[in-house]
Protein backbone atom coordinates (compact mmCIF):
# COMPACT_ATOMS: atom_id res chain seq x y z
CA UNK A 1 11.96 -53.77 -9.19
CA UNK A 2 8.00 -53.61 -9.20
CA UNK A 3 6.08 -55.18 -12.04
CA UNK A 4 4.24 -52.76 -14.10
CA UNK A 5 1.68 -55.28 -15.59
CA UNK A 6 0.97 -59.11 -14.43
CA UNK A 7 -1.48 -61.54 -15.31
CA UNK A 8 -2.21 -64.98 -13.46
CA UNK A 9 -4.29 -68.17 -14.92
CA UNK A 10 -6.01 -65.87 -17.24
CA UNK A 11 -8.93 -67.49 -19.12
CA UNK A 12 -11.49 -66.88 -21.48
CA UNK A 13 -14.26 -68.80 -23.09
CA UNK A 14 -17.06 -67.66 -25.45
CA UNK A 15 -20.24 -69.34 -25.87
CA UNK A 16 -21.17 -70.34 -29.14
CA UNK A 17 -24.16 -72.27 -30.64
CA UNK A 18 -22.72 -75.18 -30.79
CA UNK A 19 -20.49 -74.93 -28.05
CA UNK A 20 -17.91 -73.36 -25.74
CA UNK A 21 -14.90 -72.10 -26.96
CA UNK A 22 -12.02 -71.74 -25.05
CA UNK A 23 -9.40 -69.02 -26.25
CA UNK A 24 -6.81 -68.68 -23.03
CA UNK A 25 -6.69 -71.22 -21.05
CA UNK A 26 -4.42 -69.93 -17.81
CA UNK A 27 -2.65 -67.48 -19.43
CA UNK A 28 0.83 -66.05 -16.96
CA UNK A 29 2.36 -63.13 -18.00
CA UNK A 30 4.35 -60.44 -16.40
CA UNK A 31 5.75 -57.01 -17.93
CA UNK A 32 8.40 -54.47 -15.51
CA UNK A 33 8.25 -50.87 -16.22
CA UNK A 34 10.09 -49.91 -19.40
CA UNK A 35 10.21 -53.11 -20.11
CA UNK A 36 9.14 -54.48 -23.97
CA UNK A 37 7.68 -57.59 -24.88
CA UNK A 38 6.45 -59.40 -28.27
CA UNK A 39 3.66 -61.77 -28.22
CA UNK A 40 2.80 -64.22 -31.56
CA UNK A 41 0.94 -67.17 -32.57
CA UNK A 42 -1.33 -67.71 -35.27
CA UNK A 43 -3.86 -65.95 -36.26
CA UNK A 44 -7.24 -66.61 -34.13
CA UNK A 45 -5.00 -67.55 -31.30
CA UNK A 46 -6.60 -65.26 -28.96
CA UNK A 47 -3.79 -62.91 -29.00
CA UNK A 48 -5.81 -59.58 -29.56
CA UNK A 49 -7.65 -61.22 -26.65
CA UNK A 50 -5.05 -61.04 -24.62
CA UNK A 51 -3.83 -57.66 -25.43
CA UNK A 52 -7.60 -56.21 -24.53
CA UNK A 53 -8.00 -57.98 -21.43
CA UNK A 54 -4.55 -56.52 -20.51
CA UNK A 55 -5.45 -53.03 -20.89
CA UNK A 56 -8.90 -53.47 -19.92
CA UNK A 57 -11.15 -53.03 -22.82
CA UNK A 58 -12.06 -56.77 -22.19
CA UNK A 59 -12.58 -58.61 -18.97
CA UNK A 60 -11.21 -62.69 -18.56
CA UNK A 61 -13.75 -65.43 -17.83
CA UNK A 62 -11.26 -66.37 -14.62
CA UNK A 63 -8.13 -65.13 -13.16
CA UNK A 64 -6.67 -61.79 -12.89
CA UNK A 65 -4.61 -58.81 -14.01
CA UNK A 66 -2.79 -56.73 -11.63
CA UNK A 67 -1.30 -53.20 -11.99
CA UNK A 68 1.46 -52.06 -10.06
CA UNK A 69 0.60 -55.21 -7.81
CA UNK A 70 -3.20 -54.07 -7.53
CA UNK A 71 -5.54 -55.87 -8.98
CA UNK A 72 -7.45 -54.40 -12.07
CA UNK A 73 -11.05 -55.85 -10.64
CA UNK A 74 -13.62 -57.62 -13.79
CA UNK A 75 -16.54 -55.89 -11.61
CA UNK A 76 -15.22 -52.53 -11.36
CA UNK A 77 -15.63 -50.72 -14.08
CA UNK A 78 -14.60 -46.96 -12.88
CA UNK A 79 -10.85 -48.42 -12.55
CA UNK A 80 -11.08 -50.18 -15.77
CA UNK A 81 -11.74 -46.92 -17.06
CA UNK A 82 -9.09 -45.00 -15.67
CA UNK A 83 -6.65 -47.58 -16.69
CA UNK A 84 -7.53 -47.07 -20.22
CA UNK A 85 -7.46 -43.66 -20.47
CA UNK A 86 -4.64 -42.71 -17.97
CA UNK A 87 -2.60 -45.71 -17.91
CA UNK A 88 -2.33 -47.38 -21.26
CA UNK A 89 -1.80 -46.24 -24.48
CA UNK A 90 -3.24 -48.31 -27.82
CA UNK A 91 -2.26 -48.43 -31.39
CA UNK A 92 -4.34 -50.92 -33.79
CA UNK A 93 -3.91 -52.30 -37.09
CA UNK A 94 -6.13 -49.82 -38.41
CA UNK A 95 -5.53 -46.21 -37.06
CA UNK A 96 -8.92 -45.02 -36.28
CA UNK A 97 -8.71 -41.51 -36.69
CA UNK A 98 -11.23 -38.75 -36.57
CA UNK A 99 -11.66 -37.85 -40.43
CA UNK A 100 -12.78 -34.14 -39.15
CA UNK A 101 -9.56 -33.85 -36.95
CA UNK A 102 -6.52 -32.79 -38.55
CA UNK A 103 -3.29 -34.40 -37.17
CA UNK A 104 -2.69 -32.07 -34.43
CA UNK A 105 -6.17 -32.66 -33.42
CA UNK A 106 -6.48 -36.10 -33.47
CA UNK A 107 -3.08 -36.28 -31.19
CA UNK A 108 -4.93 -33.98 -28.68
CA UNK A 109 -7.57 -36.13 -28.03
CA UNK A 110 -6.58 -38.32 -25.24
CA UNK A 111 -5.87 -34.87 -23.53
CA UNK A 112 -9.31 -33.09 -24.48
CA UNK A 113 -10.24 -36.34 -22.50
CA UNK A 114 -8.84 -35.42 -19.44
CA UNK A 115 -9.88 -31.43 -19.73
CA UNK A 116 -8.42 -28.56 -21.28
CA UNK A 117 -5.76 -28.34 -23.91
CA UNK A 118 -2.70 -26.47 -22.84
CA UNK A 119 0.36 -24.44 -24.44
CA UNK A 120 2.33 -27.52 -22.91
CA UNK A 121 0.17 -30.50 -24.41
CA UNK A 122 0.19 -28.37 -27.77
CA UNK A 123 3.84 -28.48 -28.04
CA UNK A 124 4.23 -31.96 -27.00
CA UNK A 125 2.33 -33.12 -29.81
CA UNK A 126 3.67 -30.49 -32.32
CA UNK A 127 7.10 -32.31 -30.88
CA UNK A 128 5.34 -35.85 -31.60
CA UNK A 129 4.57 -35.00 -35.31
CA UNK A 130 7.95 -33.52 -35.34
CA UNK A 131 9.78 -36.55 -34.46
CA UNK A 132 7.52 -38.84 -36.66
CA UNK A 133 8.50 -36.44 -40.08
CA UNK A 134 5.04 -35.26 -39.92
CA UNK A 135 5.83 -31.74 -38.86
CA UNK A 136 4.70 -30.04 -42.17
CA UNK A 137 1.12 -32.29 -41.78
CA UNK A 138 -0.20 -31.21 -38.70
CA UNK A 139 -3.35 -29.42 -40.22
CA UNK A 140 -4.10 -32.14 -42.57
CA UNK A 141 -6.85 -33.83 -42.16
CA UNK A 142 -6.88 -37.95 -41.90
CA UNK A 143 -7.38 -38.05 -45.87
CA UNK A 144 -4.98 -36.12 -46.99
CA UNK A 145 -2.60 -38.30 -45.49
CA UNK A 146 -1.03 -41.45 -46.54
CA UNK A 147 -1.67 -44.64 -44.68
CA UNK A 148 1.49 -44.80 -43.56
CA UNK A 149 1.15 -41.41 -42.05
CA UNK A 150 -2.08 -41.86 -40.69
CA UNK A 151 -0.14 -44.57 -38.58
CA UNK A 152 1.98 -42.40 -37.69
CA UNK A 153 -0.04 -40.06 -36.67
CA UNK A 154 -1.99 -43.48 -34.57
CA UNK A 155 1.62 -44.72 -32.93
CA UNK A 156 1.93 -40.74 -31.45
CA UNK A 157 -1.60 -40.12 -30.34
CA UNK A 158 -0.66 -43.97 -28.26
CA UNK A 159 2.16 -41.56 -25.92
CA UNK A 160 0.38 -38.18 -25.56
CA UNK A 161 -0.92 -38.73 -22.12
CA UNK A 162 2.32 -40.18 -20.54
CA UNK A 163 1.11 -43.75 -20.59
CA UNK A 164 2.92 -46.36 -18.50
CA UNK A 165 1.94 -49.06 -21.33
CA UNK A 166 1.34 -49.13 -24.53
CA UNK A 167 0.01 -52.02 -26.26
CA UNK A 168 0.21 -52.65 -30.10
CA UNK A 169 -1.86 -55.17 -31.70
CA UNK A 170 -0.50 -55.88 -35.13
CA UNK A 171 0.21 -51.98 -35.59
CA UNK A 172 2.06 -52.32 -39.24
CA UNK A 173 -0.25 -54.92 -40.36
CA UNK A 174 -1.35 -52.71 -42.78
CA UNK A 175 1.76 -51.25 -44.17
CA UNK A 176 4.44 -52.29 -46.89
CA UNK A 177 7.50 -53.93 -45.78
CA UNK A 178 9.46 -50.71 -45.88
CA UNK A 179 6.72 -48.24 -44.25
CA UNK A 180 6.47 -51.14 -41.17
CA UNK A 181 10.16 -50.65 -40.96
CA UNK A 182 10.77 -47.38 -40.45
CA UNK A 183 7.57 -46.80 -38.01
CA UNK A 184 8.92 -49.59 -35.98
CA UNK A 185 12.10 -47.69 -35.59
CA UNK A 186 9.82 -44.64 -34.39
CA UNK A 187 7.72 -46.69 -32.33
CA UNK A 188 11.08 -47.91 -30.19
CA UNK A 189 12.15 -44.98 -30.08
CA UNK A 190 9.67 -43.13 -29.01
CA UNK A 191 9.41 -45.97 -26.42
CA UNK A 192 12.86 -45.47 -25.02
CA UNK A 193 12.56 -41.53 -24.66
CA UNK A 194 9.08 -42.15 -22.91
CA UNK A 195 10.07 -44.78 -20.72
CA UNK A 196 7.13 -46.70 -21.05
CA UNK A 197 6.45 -50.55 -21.27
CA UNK A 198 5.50 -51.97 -24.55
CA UNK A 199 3.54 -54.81 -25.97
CA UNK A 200 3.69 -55.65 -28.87
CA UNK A 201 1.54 -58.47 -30.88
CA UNK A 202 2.97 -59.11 -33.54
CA UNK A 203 3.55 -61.38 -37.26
CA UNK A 204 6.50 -59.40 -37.83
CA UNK A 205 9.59 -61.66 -36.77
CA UNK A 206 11.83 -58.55 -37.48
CA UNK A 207 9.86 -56.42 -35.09
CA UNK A 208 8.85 -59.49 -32.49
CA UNK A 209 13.29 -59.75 -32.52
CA UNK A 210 13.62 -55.90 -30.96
CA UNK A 211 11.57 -57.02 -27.89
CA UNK A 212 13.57 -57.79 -24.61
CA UNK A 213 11.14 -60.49 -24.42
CA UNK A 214 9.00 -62.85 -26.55
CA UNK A 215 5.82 -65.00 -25.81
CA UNK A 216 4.63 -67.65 -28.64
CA UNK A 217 0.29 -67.91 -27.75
CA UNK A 218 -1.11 -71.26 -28.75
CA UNK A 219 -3.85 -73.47 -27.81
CA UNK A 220 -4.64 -70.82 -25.50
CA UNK A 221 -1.48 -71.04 -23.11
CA UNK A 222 1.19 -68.68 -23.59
CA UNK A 223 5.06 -70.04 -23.54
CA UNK A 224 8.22 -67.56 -22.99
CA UNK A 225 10.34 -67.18 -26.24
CA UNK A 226 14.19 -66.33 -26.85
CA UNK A 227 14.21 -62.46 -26.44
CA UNK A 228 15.76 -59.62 -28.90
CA UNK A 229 17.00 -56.43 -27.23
CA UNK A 230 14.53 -53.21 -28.46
């Protein structure tokens, strides 16, 4: 089987004022397609590090991430690009929709990105909002909806272009125990129907369980964990 996502002696440092800071410090990971993983540690572990150099909205001080065995370059920024917006799907702690988009519109996004909107791309999010109870909300706007919806709305938008990753960084963070609950269930399952590889970082030690497999981040090195079964 080919590996859909690897990284090798992964580091990063920051420069401070009084200092360098080292936050990975030769980081190995490897993810196969479909596959799901949980990541934890701390907080300030360097975990949403991780997660951003990993779908390249950050770059590593050393070492390197490969994609389907090629690697994802620090210096070139075009493919960097295109992994972000064709390849990998994101859903933050805070769901950073557009308050002038209604729900429909906000899932359509990553499309618009790409070119036009078709019938097809209409109905797969209508099908999205559909499967996350939010069929009756699609013209409501980001404030008319609760925050659990809006996250809802956030976890969909992460599949509309077909990603072959998506990567969560503390995604229910926000949420009451029983809100986090259910959107995890819709989050693995819209994983399993999609196919797609999932990462998931994570305080949630009912959530990090569903994983195939879990990571534990600390003093900047990440160690392999007893895995769940999402």
């Amino acid at each position: 089987m080919s590996v859909l996502l690897e990284a090798r002696d992964l580091r990063k440092s920051f420069r401070r004022a009084d200092g360098t800071v080292e936050v990975l410090r030769g980081v190995d990971f490897r993810l196969d397609p479909g596959q799901t993983a949980a990541i934890t540690g701390n907080s300030g572990s360097g975990k949403s590090t991780l997660l951003n150099i990993l779908g390249g909205l950050d770059t590593a001080t050393s070492g390197e991430v490969l994609v389907d065995g090629i690697p994802l370059a620090v210096d070139d920024r075009d493919a960097r690009v295109k992994w972000r917006a064709e390849g990998v799907g994101f859903v933050f702690q805070f769901h950073f929709l557009l308050p002038d988009f209604t729900a429909l519109e906000n899932l359509l996004v990553p499309v618009r990105s790409r070119g036009d909107v078709t019938p097809a791309d209409r109905e797969r999010a209508l099908a999205f909002l559909d499967h996350m109870g939010l069929a009756d909300r699609a013209s409501h706007l980001p404030g008319e909806l609760s925050g659990g919806e809006q996250q809802r709305v956030a976890v969909a938008r992460a599949f509309m272009n077909r990603p072959a990753l998506v990567l969560a960084d503390e995604p229910f963070g926000n949420l009451d125990a029983a809100n986090g609950a259910r959107l995890g269930d819709l989050l693995m399952t819209l994983h399993r129907q999609e196919g797609v590889g999932l990462v998931l970082v994570t305080h949630d030690e009912h959530l990090a369980e569903r994983a195939a497999r879990r990571w534990h981040l600390a003093d900047g090195r990440l160690q392999p964990g007893d895995g769940g079964g999402a």
